[in-house]
N, C-alpha and C. Protein backbone atom coordinates (compact mmCIF):
# COMPACT_ATOMS: atom_id res chain seq x y z
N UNK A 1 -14.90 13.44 2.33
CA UNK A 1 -13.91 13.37 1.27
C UNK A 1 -13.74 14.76 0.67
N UNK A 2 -12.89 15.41 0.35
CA UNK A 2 -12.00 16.56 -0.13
C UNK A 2 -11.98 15.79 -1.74
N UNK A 3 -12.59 16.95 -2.62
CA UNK A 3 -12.51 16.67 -4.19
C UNK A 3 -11.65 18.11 -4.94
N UNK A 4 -10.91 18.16 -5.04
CA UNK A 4 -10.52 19.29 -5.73
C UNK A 4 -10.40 18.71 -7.61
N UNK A 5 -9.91 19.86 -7.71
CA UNK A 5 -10.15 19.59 -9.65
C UNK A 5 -8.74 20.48 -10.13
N UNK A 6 -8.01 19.49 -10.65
CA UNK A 6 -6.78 19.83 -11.22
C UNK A 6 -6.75 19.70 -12.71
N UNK A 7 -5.76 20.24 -13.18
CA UNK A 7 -5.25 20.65 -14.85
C UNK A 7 -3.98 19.36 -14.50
N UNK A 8 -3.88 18.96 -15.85
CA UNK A 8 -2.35 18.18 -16.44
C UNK A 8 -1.29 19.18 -15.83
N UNK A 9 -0.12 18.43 -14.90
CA UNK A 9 0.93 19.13 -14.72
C UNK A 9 0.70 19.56 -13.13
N UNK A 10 -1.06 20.01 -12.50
CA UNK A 10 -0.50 20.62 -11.45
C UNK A 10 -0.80 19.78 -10.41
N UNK A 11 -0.41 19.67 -9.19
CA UNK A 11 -0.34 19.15 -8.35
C UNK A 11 -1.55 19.22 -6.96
N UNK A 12 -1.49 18.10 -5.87
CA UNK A 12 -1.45 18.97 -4.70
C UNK A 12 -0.65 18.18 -4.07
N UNK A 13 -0.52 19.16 -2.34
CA UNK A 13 0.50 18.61 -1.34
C UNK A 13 -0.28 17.59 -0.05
N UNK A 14 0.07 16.74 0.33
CA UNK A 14 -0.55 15.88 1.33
C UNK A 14 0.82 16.07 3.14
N UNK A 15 0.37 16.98 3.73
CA UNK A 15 1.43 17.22 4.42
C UNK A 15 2.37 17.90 4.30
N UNK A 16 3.76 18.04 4.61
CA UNK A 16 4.83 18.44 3.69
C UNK A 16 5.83 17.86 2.93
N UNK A 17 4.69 16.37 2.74
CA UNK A 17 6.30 15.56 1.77
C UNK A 17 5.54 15.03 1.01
N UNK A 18 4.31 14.93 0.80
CA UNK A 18 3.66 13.91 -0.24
C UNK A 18 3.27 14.79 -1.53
N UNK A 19 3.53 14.57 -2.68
CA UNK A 19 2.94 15.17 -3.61
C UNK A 19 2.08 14.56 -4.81
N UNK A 20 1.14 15.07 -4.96
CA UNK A 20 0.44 14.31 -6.40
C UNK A 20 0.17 14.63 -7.39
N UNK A 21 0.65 14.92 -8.46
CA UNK A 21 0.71 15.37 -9.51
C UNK A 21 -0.18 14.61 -10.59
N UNK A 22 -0.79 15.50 -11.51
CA UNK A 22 -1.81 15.33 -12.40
C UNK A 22 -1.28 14.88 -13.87
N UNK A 23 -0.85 13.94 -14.46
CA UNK A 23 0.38 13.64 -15.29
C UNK A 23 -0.50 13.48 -16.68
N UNK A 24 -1.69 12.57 -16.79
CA UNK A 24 -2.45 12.56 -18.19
C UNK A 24 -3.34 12.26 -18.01
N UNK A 25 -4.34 12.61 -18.89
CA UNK A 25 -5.83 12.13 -18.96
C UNK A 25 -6.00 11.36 -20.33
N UNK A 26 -6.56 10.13 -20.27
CA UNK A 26 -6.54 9.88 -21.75
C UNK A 26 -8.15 8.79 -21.55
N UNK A 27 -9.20 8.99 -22.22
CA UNK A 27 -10.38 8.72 -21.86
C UNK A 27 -10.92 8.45 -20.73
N UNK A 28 -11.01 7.29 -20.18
CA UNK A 28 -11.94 7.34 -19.24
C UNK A 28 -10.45 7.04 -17.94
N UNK A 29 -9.43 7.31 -17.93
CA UNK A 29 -7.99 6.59 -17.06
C UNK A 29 -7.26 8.11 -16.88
N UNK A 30 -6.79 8.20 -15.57
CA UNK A 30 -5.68 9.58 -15.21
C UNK A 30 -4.50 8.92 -14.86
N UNK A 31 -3.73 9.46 -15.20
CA UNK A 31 -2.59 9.04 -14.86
C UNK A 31 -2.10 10.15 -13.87
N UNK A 32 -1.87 9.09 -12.34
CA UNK A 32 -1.33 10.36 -11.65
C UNK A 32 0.37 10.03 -11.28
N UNK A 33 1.46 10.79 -10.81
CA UNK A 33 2.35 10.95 -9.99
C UNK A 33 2.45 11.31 -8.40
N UNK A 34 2.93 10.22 -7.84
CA UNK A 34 3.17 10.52 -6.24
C UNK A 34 4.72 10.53 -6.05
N UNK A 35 4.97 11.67 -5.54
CA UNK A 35 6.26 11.82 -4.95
C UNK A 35 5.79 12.00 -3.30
N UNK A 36 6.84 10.60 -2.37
CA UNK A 36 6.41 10.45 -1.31
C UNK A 36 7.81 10.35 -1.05
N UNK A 37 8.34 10.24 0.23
CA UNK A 37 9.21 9.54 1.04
C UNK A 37 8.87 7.80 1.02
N UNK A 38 10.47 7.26 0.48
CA UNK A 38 10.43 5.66 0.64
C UNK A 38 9.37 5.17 1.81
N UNK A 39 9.78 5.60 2.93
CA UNK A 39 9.30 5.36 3.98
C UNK A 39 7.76 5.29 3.97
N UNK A 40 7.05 5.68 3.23
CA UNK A 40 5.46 6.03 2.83
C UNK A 40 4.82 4.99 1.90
N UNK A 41 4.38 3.76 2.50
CA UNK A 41 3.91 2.98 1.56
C UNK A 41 2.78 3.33 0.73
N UNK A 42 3.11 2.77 -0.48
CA UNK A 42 1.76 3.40 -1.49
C UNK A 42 1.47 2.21 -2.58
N UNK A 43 0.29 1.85 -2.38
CA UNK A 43 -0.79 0.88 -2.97
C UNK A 43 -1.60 1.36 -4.00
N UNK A 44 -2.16 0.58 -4.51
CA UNK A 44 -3.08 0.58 -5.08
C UNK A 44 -4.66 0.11 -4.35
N UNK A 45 -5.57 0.67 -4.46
CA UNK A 45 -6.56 0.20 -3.51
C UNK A 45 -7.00 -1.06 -3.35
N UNK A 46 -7.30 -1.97 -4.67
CA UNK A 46 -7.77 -2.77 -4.54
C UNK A 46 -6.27 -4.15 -3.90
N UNK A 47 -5.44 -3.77 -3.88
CA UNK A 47 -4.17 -4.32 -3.36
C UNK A 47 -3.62 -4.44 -2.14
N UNK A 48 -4.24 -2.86 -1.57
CA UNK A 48 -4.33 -2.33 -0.02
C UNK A 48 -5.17 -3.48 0.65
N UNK A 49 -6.44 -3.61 -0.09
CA UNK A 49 -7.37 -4.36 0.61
C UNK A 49 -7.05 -5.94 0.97
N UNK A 50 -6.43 -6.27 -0.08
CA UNK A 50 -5.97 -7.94 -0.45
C UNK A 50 -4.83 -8.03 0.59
N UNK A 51 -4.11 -6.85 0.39
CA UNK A 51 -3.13 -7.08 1.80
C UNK A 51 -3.93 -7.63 3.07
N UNK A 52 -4.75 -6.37 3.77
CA UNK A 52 -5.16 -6.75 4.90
C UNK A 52 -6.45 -8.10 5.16
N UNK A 53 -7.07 -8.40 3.82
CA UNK A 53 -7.10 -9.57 4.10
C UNK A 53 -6.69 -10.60 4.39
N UNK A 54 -5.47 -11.17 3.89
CA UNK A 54 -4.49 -11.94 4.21
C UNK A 54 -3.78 -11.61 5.27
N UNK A 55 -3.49 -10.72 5.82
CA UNK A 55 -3.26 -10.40 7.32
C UNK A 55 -3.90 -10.81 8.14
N UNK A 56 -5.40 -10.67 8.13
CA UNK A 56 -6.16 -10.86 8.61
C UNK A 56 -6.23 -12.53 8.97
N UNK A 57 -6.41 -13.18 7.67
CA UNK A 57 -5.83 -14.77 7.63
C UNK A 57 -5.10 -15.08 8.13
N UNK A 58 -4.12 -14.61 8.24
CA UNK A 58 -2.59 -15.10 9.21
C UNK A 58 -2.73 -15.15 10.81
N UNK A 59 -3.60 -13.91 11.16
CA UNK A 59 -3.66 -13.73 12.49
C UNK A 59 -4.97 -14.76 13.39
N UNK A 60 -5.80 -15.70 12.09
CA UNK A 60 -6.68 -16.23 12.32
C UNK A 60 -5.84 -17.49 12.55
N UNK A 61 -5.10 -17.78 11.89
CA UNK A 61 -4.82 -18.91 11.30
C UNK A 61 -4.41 -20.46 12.69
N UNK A 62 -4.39 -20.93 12.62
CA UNK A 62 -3.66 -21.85 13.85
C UNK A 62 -2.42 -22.18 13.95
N UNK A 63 -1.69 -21.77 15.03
CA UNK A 63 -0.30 -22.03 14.86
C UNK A 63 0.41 -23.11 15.96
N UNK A 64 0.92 -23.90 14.74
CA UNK A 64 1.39 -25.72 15.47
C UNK A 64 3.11 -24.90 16.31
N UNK A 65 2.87 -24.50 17.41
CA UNK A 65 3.55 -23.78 18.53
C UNK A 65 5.33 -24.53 18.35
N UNK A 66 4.81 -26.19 18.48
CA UNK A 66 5.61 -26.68 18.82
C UNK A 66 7.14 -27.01 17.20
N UNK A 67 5.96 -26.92 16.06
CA UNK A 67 7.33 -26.81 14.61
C UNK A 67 7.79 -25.27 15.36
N UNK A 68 7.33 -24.34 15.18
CA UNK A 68 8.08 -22.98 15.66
C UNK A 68 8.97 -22.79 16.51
N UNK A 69 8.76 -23.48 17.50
CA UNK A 69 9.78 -23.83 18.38
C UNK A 69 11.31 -25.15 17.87
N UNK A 70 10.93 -25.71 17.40
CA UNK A 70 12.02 -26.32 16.76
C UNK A 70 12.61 -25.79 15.35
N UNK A 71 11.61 -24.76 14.45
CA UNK A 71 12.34 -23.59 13.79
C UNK A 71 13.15 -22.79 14.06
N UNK A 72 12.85 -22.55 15.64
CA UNK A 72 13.89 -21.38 15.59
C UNK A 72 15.21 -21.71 16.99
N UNK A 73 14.76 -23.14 17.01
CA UNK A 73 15.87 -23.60 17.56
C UNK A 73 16.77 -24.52 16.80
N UNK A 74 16.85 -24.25 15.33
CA UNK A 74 17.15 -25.09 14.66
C UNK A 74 16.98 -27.02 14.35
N UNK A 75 16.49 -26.98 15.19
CA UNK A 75 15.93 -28.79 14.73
C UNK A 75 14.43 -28.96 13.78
N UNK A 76 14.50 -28.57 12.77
CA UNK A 76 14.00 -28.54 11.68
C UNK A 76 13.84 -30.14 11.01
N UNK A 77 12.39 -31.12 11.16
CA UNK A 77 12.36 -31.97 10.92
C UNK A 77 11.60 -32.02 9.88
């Protein structure tokens, strides 16, 4: 892990499009800024994680083949 130590206001660069800016400190909480490209999803960590759990669930999950097949052939019973 890379730790650098920034002031309010300055930044660093992640590549050449990501930026993170150092916006406030107010006790024990920073407030930062990311300027990314749309295209660049950005989470929160503990959110990141909850995602791929439930991904994870989905890909476990059992799938009744035969509703899917009448989903997407429209006969929806």
């Amino acid at each position: 892990m890379l730790a650098l130590a920034r002031k309010i206001n300055q930044s660093i660069v992640i590549g050449s499009d990501i930026e993170i800016t150092l916006l406030e400190i107010k006790g024990d909480q920073i407030k930062i800024g990311i300027n990314a490209p749309k295209s660049v999803p950005i989470y929160r960590k503990e959110i990141y994680e909850q995602i791929q759990d439930e991904n994870k669930k989905a890909a476990q999950a059992d799938v009744d083949v035969q509703s899917l097949e009448n989903l997407f052939a429209g006969n929806i019973k």
